[in-house]
C-alpha atoms as a PDB file:
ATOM      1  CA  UNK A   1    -109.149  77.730 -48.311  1.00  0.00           C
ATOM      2  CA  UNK A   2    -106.540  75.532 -47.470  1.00  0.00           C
ATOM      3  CA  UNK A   3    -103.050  73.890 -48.191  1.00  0.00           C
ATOM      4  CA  UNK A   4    -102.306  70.356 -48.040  1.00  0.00           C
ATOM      5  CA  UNK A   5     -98.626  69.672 -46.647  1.00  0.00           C
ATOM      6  CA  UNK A   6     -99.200  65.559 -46.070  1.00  0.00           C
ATOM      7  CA  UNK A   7     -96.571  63.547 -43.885  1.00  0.00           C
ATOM      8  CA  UNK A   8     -94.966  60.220 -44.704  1.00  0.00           C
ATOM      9  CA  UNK A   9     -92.509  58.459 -42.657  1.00  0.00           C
ATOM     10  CA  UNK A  10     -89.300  58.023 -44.123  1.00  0.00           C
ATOM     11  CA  UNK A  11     -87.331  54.746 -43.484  1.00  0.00           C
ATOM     12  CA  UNK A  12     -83.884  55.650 -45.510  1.00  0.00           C
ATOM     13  CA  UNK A  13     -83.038  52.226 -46.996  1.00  0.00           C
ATOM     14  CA  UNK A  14     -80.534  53.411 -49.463  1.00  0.00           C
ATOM     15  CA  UNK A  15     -77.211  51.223 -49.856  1.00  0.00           C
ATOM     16  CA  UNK A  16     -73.944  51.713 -51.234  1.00  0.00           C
ATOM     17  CA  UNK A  17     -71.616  49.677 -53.285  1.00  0.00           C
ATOM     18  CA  UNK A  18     -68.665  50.735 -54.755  1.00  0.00           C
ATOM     19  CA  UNK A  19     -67.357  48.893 -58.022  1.00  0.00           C
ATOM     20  CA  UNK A  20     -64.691  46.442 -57.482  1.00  0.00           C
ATOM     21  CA  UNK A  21     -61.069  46.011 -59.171  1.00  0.00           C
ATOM     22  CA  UNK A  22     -59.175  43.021 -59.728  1.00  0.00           C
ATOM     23  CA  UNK A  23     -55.554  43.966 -60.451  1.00  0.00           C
ATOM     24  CA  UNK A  24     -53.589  40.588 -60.670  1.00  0.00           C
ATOM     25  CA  UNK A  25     -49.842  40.344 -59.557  1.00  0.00           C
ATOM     26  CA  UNK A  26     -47.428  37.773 -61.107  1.00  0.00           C
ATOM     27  CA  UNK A  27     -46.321  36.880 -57.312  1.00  0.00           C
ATOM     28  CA  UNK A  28     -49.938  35.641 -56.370  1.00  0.00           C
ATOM     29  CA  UNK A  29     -50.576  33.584 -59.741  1.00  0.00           C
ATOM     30  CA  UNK A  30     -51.415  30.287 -57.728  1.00  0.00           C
ATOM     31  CA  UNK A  31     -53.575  32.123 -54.789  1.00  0.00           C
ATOM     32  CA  UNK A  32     -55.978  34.514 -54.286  1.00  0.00           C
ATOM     33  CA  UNK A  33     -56.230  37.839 -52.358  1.00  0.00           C
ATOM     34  CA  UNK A  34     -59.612  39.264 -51.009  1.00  0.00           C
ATOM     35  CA  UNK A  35     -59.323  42.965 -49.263  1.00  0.00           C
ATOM     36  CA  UNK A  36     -60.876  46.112 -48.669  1.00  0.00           C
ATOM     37  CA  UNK A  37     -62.212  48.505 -46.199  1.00  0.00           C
ATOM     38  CA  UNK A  38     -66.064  49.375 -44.833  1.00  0.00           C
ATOM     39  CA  UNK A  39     -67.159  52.880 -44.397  1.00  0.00           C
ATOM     40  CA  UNK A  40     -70.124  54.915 -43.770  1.00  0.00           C
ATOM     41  CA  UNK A  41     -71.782  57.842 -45.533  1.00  0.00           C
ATOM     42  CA  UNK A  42     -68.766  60.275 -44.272  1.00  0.00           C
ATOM     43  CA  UNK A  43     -65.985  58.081 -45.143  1.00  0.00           C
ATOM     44  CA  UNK A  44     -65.620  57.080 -41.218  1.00  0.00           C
ATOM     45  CA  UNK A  45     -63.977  53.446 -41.119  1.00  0.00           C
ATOM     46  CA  UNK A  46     -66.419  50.833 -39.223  1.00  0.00           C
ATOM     47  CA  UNK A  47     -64.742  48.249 -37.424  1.00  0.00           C
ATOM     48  CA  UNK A  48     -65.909  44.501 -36.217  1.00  0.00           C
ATOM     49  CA  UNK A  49     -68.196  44.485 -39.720  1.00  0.00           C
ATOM     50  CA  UNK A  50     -69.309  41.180 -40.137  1.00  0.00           C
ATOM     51  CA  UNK A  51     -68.109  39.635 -43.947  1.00  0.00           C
ATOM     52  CA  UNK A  52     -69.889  36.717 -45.416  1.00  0.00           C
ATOM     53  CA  UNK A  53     -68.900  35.243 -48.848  1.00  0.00           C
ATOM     54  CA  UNK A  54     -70.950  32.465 -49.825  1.00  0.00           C
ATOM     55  CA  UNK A  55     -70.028  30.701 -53.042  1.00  0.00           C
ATOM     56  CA  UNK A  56     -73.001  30.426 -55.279  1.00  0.00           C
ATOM     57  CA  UNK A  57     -72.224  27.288 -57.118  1.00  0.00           C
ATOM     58  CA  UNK A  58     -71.122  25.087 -53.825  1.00  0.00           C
ATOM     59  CA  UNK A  59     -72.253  26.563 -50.791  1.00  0.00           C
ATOM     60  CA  UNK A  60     -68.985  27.292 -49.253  1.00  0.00           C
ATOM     61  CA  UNK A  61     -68.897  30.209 -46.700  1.00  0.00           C
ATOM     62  CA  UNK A  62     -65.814  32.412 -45.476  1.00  0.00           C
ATOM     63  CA  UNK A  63     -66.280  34.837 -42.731  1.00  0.00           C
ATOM     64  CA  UNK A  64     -64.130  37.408 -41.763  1.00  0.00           C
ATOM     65  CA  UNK A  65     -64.527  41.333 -40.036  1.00  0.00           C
ATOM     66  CA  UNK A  66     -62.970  44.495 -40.604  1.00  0.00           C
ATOM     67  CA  UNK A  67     -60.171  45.777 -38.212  1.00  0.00           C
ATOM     68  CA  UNK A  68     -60.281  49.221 -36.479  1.00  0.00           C
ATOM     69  CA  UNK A  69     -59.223  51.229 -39.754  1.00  0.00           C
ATOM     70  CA  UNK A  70     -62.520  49.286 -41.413  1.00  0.00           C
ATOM     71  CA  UNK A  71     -60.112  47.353 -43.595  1.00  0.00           C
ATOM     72  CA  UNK A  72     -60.075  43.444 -43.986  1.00  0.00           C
ATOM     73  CA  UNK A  73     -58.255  40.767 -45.847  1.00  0.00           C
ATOM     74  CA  UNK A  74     -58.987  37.494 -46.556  1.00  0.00           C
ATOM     75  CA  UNK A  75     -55.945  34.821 -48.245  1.00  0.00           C
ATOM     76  CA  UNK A  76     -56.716  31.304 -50.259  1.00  0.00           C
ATOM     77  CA  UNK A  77     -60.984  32.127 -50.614  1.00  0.00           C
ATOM     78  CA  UNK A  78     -61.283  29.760 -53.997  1.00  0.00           C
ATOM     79  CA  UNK A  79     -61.424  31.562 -57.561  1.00  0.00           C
ATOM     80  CA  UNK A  80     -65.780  31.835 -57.679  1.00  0.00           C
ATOM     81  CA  UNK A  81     -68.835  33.905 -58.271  1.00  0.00           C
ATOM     82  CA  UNK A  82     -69.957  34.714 -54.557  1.00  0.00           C
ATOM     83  CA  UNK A  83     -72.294  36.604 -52.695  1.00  0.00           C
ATOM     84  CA  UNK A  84     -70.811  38.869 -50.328  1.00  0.00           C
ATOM     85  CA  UNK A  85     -72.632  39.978 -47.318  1.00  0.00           C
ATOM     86  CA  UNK A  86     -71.807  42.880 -44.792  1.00  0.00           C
ATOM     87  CA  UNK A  87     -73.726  43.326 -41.289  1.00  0.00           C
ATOM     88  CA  UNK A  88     -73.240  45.326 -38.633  1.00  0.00           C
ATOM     89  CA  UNK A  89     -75.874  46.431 -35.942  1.00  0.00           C
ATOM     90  CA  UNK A  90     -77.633  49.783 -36.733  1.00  0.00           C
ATOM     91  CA  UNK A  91     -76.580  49.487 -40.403  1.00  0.00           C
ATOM     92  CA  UNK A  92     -78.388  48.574 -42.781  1.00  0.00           C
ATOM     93  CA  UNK A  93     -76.964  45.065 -44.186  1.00  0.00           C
ATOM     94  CA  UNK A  94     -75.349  44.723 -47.701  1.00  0.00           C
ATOM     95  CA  UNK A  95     -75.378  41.957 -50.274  1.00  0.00           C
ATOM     96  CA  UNK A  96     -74.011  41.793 -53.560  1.00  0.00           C
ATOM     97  CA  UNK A  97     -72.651  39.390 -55.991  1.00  0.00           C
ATOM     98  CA  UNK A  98     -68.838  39.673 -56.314  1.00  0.00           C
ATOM     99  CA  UNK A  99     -65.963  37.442 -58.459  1.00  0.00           C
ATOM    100  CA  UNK A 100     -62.811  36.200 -56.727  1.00  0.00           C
ATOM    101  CA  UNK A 101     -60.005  35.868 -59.054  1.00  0.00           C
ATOM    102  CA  UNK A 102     -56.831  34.461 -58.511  1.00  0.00           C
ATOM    103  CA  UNK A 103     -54.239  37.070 -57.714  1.00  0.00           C
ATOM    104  CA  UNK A 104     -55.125  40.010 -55.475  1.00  0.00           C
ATOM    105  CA  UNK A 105     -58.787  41.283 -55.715  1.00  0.00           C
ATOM    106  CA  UNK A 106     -57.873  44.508 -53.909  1.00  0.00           C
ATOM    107  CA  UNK A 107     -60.022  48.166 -53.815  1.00  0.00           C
ATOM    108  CA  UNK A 108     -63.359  46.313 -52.297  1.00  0.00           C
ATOM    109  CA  UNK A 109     -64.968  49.374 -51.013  1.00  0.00           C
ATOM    110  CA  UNK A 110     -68.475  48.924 -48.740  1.00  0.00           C
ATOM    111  CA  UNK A 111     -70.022  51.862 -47.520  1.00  0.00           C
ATOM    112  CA  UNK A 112     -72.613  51.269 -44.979  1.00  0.00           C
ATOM    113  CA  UNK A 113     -75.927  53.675 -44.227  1.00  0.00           C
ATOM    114  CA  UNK A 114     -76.631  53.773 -40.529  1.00  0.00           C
ATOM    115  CA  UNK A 115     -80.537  53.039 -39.725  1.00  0.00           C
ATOM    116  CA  UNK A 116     -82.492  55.869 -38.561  1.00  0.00           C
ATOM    117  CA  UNK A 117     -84.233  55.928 -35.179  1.00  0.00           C
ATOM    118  CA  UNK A 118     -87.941  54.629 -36.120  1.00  0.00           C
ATOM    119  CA  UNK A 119     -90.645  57.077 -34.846  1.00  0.00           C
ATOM    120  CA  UNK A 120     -91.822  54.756 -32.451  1.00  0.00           C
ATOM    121  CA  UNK A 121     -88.717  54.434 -30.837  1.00  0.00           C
ATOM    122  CA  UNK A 122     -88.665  58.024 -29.454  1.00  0.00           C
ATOM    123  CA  UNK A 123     -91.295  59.028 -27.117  1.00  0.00           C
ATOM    124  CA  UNK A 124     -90.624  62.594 -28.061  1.00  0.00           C
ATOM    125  CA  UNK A 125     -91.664  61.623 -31.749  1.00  0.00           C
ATOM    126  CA  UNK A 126     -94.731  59.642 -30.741  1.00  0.00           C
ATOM    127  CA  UNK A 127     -95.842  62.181 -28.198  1.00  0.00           C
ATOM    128  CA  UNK A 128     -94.838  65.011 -30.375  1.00  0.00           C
ATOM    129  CA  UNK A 129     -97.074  63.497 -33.499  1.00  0.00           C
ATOM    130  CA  UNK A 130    -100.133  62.920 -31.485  1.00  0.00           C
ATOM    131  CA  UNK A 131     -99.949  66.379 -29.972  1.00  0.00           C
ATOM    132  CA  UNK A 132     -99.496  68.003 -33.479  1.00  0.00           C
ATOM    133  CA  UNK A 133    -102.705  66.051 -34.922  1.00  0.00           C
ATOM    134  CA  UNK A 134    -104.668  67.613 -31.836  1.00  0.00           C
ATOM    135  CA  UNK A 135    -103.562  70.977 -32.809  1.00  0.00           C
ATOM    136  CA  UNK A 136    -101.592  71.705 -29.974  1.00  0.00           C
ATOM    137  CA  UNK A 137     -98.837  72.816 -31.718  1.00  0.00           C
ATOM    138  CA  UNK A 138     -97.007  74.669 -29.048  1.00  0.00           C
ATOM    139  CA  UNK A 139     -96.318  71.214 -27.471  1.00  0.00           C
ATOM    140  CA  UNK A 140     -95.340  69.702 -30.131  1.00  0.00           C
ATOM    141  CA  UNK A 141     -92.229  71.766 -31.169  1.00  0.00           C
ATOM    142  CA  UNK A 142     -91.148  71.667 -27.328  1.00  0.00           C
ATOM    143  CA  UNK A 143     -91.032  67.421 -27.648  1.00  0.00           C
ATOM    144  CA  UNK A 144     -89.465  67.343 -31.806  1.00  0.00           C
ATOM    145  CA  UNK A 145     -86.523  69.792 -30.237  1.00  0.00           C
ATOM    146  CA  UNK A 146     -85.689  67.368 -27.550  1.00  0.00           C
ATOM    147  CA  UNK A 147     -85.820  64.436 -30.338  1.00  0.00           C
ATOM    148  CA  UNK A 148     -83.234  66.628 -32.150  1.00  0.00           C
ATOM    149  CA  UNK A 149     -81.239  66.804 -28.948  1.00  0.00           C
ATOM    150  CA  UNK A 150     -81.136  63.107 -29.270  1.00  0.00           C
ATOM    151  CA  UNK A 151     -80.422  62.504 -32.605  1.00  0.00           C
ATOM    152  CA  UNK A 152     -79.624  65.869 -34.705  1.00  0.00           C
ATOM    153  CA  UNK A 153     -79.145  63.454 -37.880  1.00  0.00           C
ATOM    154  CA  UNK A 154     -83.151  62.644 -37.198  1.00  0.00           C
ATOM    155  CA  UNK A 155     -84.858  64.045 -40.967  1.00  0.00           C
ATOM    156  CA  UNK A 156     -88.137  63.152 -39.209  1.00  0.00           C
ATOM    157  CA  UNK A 157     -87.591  65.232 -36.062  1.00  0.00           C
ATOM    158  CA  UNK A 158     -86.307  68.197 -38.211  1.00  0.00           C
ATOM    159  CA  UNK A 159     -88.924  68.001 -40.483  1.00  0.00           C
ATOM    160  CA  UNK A 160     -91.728  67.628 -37.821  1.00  0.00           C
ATOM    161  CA  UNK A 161     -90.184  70.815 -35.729  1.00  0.00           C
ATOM    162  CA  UNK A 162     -89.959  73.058 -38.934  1.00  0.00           C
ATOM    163  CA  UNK A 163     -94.117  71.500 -39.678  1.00  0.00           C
ATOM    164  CA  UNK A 164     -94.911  72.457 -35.874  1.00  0.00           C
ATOM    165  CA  UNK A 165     -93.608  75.887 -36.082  1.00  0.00           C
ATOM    166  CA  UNK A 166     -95.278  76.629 -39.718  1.00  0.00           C
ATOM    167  CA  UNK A 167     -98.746  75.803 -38.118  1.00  0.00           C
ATOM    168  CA  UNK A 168     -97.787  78.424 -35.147  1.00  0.00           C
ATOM    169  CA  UNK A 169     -97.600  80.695 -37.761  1.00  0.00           C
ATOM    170  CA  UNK A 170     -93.236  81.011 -37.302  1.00  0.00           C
ATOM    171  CA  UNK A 171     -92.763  81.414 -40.969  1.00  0.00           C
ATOM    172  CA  UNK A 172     -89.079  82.906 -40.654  1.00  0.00           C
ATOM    173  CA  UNK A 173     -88.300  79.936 -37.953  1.00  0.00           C
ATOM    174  CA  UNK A 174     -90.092  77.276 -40.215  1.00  0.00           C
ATOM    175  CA  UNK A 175     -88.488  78.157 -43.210  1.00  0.00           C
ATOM    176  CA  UNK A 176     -85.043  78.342 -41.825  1.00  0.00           C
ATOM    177  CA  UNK A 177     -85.420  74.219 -40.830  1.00  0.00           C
ATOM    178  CA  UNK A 178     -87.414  73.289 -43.514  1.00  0.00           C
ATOM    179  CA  UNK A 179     -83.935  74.365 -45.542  1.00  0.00           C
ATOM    180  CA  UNK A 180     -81.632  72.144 -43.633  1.00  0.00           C
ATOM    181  CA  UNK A 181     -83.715  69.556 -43.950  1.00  0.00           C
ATOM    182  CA  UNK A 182     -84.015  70.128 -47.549  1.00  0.00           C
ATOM    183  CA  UNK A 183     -79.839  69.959 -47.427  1.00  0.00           C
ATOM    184  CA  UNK A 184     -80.141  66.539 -45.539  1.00  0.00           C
ATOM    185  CA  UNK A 185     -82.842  64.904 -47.695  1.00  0.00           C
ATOM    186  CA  UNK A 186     -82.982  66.482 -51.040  1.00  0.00           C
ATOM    187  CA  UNK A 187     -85.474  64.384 -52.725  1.00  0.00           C
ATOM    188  CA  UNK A 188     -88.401  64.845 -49.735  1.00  0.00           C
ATOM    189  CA  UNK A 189     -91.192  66.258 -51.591  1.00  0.00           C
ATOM    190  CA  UNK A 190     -93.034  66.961 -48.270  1.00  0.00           C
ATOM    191  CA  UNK A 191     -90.243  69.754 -47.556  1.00  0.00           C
ATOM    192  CA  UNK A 192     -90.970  71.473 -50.490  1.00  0.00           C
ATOM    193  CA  UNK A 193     -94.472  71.568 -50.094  1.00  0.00           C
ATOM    194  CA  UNK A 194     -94.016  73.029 -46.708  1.00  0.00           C
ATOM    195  CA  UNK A 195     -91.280  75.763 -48.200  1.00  0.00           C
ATOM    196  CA  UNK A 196     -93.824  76.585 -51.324  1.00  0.00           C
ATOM    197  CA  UNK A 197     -97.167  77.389 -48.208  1.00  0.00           C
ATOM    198  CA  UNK A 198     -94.869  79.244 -45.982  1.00  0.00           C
ATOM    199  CA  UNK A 199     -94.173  81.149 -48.855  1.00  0.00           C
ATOM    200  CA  UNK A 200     -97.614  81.803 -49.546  1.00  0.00           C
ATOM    201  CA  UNK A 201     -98.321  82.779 -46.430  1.00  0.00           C
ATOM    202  CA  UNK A 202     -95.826  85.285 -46.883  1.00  0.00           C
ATOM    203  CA  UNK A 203     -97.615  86.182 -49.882  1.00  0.00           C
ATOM    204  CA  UNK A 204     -94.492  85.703 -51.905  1.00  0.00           C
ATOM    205  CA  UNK A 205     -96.578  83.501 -54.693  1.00  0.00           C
ATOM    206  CA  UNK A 206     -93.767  83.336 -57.247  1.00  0.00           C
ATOM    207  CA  UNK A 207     -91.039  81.532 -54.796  1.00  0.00           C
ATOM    208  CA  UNK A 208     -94.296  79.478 -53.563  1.00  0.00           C
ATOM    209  CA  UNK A 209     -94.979  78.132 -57.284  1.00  0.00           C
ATOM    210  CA  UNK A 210     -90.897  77.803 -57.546  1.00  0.00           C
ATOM    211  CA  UNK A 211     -90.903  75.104 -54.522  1.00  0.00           C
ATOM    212  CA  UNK A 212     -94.049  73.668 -55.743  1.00  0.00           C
ATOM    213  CA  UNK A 213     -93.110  73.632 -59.250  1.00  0.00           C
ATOM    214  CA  UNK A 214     -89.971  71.969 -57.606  1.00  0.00           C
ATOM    215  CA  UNK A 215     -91.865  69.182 -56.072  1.00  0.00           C
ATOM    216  CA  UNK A 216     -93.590  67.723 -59.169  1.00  0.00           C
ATOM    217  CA  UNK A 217     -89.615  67.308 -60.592  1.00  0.00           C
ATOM    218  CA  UNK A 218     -89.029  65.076 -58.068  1.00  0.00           C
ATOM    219  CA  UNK A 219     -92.955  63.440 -58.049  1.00  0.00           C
ATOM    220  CA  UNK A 220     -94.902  64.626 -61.506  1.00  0.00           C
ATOM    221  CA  UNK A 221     -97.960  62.968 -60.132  1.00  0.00           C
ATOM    222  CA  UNK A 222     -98.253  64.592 -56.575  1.00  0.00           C
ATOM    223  CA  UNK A 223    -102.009  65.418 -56.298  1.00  0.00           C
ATOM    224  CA  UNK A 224    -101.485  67.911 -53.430  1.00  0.00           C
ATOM    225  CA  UNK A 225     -98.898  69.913 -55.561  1.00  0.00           C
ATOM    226  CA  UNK A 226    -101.614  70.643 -57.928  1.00  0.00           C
ATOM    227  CA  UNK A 227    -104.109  71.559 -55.882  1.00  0.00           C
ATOM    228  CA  UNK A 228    -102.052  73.873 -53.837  1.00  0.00           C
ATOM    229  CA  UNK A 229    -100.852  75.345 -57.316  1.00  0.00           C
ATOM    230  CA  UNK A 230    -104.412  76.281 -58.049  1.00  0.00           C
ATOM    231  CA  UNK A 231    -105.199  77.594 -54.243  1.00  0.00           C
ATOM    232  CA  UNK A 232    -102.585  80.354 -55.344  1.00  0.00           C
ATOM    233  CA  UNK A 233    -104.458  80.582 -59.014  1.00  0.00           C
ATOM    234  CA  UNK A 234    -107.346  80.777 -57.698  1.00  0.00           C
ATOM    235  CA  UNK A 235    -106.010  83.842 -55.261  1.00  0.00           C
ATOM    236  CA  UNK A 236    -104.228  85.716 -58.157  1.00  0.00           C
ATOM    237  CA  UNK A 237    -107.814  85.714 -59.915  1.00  0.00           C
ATOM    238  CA  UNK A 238    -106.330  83.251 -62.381  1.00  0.00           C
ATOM    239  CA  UNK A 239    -109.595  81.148 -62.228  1.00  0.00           C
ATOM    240  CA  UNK A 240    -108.756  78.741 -65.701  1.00  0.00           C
ATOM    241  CA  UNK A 241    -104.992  77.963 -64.691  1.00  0.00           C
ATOM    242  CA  UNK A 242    -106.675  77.314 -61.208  1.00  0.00           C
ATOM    243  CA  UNK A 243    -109.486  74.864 -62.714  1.00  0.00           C
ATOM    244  CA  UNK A 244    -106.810  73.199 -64.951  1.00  0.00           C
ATOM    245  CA  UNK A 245    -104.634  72.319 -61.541  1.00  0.00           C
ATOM    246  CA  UNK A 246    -107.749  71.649 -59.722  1.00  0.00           C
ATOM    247  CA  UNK A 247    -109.016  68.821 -62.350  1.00  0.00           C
ATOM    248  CA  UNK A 248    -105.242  67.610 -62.541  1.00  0.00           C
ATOM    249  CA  UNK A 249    -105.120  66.966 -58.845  1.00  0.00           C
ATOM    250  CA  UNK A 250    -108.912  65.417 -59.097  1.00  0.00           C
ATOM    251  CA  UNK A 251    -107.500  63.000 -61.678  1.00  0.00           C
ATOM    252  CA  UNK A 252    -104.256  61.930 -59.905  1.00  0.00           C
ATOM    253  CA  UNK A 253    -106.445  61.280 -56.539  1.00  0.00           C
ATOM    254  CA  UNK A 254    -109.733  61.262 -57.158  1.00  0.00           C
ATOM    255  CA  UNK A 255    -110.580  60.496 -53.070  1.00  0.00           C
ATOM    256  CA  UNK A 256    -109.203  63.969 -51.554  1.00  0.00           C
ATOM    257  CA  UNK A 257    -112.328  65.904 -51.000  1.00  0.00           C
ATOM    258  CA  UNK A 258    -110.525  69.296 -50.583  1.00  0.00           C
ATOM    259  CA  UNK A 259    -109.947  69.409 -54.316  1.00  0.00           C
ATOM    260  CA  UNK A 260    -113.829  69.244 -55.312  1.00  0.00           C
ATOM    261  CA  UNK A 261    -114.516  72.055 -52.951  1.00  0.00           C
ATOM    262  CA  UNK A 262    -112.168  74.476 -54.170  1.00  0.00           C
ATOM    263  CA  UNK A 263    -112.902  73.572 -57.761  1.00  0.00           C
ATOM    264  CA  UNK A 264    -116.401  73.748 -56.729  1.00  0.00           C
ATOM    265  CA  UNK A 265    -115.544  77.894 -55.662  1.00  0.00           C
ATOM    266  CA  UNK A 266    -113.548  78.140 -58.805  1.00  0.00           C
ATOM    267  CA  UNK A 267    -116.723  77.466 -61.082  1.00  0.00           C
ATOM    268  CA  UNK A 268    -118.794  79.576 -59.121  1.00  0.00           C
ATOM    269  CA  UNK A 269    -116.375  82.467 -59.642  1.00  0.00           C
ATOM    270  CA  UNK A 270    -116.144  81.363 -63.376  1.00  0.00           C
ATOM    271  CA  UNK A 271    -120.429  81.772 -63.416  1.00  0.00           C
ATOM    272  CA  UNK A 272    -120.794  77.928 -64.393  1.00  0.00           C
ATOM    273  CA  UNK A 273    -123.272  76.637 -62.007  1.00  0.00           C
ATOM    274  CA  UNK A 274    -123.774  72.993 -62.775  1.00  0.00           C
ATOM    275  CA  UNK A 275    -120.380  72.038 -62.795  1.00  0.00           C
ATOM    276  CA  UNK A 276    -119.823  74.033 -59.353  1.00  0.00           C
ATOM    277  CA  UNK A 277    -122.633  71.665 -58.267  1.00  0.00           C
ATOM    278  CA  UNK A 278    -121.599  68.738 -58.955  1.00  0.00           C
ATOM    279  CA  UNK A 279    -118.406  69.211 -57.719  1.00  0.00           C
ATOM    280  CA  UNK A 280    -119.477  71.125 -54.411  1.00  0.00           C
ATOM    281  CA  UNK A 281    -121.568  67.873 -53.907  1.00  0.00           C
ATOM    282  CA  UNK A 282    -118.660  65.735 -54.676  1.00  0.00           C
ATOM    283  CA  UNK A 283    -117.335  67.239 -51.830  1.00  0.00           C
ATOM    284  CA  UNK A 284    -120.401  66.140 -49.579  1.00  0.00           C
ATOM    285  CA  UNK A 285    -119.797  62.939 -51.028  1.00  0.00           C
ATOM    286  CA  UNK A 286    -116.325  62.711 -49.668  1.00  0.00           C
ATOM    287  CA  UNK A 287    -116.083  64.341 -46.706  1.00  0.00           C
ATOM    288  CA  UNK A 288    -119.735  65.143 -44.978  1.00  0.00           C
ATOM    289  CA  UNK A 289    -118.177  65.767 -41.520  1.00  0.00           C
ATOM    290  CA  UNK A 290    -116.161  68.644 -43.167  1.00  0.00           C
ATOM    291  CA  UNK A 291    -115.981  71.769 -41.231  1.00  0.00           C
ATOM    292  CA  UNK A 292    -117.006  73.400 -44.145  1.00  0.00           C
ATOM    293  CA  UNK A 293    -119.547  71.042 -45.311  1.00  0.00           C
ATOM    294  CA  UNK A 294    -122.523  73.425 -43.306  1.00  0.00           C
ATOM    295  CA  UNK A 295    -121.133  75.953 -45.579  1.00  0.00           C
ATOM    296  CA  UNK A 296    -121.350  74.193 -48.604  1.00  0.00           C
ATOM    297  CA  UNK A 297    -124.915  72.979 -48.383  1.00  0.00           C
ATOM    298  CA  UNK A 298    -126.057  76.855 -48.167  1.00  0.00           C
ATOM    299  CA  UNK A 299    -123.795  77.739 -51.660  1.00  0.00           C
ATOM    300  CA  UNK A 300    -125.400  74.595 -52.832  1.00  0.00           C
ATOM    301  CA  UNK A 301    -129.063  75.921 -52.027  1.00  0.00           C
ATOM    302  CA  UNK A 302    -128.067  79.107 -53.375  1.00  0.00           C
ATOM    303  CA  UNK A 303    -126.810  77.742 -56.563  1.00  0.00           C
ATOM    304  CA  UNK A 304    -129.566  75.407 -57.219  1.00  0.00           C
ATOM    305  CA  UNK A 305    -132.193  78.029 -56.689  1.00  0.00           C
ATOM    306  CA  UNK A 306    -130.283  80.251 -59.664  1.00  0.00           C
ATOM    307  CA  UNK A 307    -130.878  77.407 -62.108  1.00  0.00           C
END
């Protein structure tokens, strides 16, 4: 029996863009006024941002950077509809439509999100991941902490450490990170998954099915939630919830062998052979290499022999 806890890489590429006010002034009837200020995620002013307006209709660019309080100002850009971009290197860029009235077209508020180091940038990561697929888990955690060192904004690095210590079987340590990281990236369904088995192997099911239950708010249609739903089922002796999961996880995903197998056990214990068959074969099907798949061919033999 085991859990599935699957890693993605994350590339945040969310951007922010406040709304914009015009608020006209008798003074500046016959010109117009463009300013604002650029920030990042905590408010921080960014300074030398490159601004771009291009007018849509004619073509017309007018370029112009922020100062070291992040604010700019631009006098006499021409009353149109323009695209306004924002770049600055390690940001991601910004581009949005925006009018230019006459008067003063004041409150422009950009707020920038800084790129993430890329896993491939970091040795530490790179290393790190190849030593954790070769089990040496040990390893691992040394090379994500000194990542962290580097970069303690890095969700990847945190996430990775807090993965590296579960598998060493540090639940207490592992659970610990896996909630910061679940304060820095709320919506990471991977971090949930990895908070719901730690749990389980703490045999504290009912916070396990909470974090699980957790993950399909933020992705209804996560195979791997499912199937580790019915894993703790299946423990708690509650064979049909742990089918129902089981077939839900075979239908969202019907390629991830682990599911047939365990469904597979979960008919045996439920004394319908043919349908353990078929699945435990399924299972062949999928994944013959399996380290359990020696197993499985001597339940099969068994099995067959009873019908």
């Amino acid at each position: 029996m085991w859990f599935v806890v699957k890693r993605h890489p994350f590339v945040w590429s969310m951007i922010f863009f406040s709304a914009f006010f015009v608020l006209p002034l008798d003074n500046l009837a016959q010109q117009t006024v463009v300013e604002g200020v650029v920030v990042d995620r905590e408010e921080n002013p960014l300074k030398n941002v490159k601004i771009t307006f291009t007018d849509r209709d004619r073509g017309t660019k007018f370029t112009l950077k922020s100062n070291k309080q992040g604010k700019f100002m631009k006098v006499g850009i021409p009353p149109s509809l323009y695209v306004i971009s924002v770049q600055l290197e390690g940001y991601f860029a910004l581009e949005s439509e925006f009018k230019v009235d006459f008067g003063r077209n004041s409150g422009v508020k950009l707020v920038m999100e800084k790129i993430p180091p890329k896993i491939e940038r970091d040795p530490n990561l790179t290393e790190g991941a190849q030593l954790f697929q070769q089990g040496k888990y040990e390893e691992a955690t040394a090379l994500f902490q000194k990542a962290i060192e580097k970069d303690p904004d890095n969700v990847d690095a945190h996430y990775n450490l807090a993965l590296s210590l579960l598998r060493s079987g540090k639940q207490e340590e592992a659970i610990a990170l896996l909630e910061k990281v679940k304060e820095m990236k709320p919506d990471m369904v991977e971090t949930y998954l990895a908070l719901g088995e730690c749990y389980f192997n703490k045999s504290e099911n009912d916070k396990a099915v909470s974090y699980f239950e957790k993950a399909l708010e933020i992705e209804p249609n996560n195979a791997e939630v499912y199937y580790n739903l019915g894993i703790i089922h299946y423990k708690n002796d509650r064979t049909d919830d742990a089918v129902k999961n089981f077939i839900t996880s075979k239908s969202l995903d019907p390629k991830f062998a682990p599911t047939y197998y365990q469904l597979g056990l979960a008919y045996v214990k439920k004394g319908e052979i043919n349908k353990a068959i078929q699945n435990l074969e399924m299972f062949l099907e999928k994944d013959p290499d399996s380290p359990q798949a020696s197993q499985v061919r001597i339940i099969l033999d068994s099995l067959k022999k009873q019908i």
